[in-house]
C-alpha atoms as a PDB file:
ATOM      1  CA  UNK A   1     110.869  32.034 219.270  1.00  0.00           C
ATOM      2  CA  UNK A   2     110.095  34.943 217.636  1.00  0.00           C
ATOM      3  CA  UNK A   3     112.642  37.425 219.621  1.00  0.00           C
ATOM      4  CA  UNK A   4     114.858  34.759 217.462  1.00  0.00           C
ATOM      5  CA  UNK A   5     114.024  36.545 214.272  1.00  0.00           C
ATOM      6  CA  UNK A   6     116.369  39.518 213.405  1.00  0.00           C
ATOM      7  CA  UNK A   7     115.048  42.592 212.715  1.00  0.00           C
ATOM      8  CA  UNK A   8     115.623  42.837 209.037  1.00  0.00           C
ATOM      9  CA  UNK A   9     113.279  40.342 208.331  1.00  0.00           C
ATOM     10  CA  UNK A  10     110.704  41.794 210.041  1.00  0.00           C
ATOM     11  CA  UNK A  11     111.009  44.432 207.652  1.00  0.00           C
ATOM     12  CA  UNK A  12     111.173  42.653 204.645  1.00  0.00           C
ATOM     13  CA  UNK A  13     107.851  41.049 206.166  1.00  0.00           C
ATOM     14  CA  UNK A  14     106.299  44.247 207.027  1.00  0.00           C
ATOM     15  CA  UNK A  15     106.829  45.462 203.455  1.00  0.00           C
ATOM     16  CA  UNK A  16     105.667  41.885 202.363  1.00  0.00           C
ATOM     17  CA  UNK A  17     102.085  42.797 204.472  1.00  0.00           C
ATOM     18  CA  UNK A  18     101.688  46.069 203.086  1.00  0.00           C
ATOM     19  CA  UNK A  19     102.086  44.799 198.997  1.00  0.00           C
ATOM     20  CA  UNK A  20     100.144  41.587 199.843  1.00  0.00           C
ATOM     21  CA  UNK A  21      97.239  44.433 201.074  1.00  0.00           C
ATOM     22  CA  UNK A  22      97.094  46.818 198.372  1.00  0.00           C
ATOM     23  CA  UNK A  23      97.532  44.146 195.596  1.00  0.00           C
ATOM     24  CA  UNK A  24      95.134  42.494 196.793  1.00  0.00           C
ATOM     25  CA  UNK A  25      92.718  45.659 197.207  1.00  0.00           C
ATOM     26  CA  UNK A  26      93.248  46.347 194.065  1.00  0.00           C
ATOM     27  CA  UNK A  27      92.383  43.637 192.480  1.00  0.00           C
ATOM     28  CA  UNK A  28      89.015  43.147 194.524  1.00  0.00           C
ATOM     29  CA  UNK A  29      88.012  46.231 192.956  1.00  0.00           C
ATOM     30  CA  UNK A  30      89.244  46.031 189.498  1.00  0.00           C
ATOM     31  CA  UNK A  31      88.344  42.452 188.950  1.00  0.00           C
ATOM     32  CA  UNK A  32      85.942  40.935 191.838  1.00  0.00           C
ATOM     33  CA  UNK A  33      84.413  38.262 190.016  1.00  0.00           C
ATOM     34  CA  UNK A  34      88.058  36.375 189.521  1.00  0.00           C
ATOM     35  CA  UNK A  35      88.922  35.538 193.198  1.00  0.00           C
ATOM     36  CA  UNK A  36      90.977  32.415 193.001  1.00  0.00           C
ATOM     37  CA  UNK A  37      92.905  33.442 189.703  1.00  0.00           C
ATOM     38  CA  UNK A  38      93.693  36.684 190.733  1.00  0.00           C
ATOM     39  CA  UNK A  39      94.913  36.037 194.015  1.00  0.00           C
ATOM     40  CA  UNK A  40      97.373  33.420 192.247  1.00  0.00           C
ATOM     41  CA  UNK A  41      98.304  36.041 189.858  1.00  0.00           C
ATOM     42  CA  UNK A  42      99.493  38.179 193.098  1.00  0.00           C
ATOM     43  CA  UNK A  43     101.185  35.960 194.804  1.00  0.00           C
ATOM     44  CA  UNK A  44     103.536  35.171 191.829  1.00  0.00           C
ATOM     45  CA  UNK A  45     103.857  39.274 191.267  1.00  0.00           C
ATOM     46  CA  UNK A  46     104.620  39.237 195.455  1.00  0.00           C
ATOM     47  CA  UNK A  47     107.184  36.212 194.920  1.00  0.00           C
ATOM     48  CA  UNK A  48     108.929  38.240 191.964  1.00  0.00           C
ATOM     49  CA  UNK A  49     109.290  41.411 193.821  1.00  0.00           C
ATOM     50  CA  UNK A  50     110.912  39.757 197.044  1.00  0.00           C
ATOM     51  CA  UNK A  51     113.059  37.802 195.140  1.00  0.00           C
ATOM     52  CA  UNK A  52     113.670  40.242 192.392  1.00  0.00           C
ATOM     53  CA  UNK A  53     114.730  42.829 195.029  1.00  0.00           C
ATOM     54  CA  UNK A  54     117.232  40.452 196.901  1.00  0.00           C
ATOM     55  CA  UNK A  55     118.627  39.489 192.949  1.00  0.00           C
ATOM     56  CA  UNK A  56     119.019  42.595 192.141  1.00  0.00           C
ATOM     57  CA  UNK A  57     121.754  43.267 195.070  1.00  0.00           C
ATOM     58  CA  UNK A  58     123.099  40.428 194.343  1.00  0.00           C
ATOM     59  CA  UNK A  59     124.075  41.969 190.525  1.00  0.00           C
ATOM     60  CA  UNK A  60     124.670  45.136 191.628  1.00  0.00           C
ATOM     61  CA  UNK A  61     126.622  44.274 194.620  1.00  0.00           C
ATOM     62  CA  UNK A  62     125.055  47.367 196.637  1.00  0.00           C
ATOM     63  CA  UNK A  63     123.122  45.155 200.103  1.00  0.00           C
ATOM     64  CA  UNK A  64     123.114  42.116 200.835  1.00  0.00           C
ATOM     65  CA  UNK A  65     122.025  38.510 199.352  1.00  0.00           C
ATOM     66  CA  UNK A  66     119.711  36.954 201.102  1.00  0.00           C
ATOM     67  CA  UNK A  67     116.733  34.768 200.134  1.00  0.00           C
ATOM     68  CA  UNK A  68     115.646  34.119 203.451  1.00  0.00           C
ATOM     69  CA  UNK A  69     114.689  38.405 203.098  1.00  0.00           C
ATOM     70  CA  UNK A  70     112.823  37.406 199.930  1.00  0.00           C
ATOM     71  CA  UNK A  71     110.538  34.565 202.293  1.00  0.00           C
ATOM     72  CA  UNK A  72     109.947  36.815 204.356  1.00  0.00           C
ATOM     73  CA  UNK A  73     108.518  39.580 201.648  1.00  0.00           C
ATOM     74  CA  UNK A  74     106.540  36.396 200.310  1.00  0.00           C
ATOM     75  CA  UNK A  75     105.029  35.137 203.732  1.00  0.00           C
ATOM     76  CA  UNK A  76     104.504  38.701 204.613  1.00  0.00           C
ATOM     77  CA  UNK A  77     102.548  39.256 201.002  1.00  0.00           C
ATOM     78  CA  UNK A  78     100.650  35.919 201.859  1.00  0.00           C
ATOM     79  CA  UNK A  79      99.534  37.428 205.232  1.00  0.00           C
ATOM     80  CA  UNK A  80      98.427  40.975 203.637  1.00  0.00           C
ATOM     81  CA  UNK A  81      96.280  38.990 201.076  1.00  0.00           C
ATOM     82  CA  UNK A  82      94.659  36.977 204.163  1.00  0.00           C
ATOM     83  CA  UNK A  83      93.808  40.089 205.447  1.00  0.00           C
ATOM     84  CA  UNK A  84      92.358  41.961 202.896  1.00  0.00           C
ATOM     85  CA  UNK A  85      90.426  38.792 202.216  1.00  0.00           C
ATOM     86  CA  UNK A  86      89.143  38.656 205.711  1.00  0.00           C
ATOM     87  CA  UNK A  87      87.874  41.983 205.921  1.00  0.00           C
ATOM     88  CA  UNK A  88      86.219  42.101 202.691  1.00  0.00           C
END
């Protein structure tokens, strides 16, 4: 099943890891006492980027539309949180 996937949204996930992580780092260091609401806060900034990114080309016409690109940069950010989180 996951051969299935094509490789641009594997990158669009990988990406999706990576801002998930460092978001999330940074907020566990600038605010570590707001866990819940700052981790909400993220995910809506992750959510606007992927979808803001795949919007964008669809204005300028440069790339291609896809929102199943800006899913994957959203579960991707999910799983970077997760990980951060678990290794904190």
């Amino acid at each position: 099943m996951l051969d299935k996937i094509k490789r641009d949204k594997w990158k669009h996930f990988l990406v999706g890891v990576a801002m998930g992580a460092i978001f999330e780092a940074f907020l566990l260091w600038l605010l570590p006492a707001y866990l819940y609401i700052g981790s909400a806060i993220i995910l809506i900034i992750i959510i606007v980027i992927s979808y803001g990114f795949e919007l964008t080309s669809l204005i300028i016409k440069k790339g291609h539309y896809d929102i199943l690109d800006a899913v994957a940069g959203a579960v991707g950010g999910v799983a970077g949180m997760a990980i951060v989180l678990l290794i904190r």
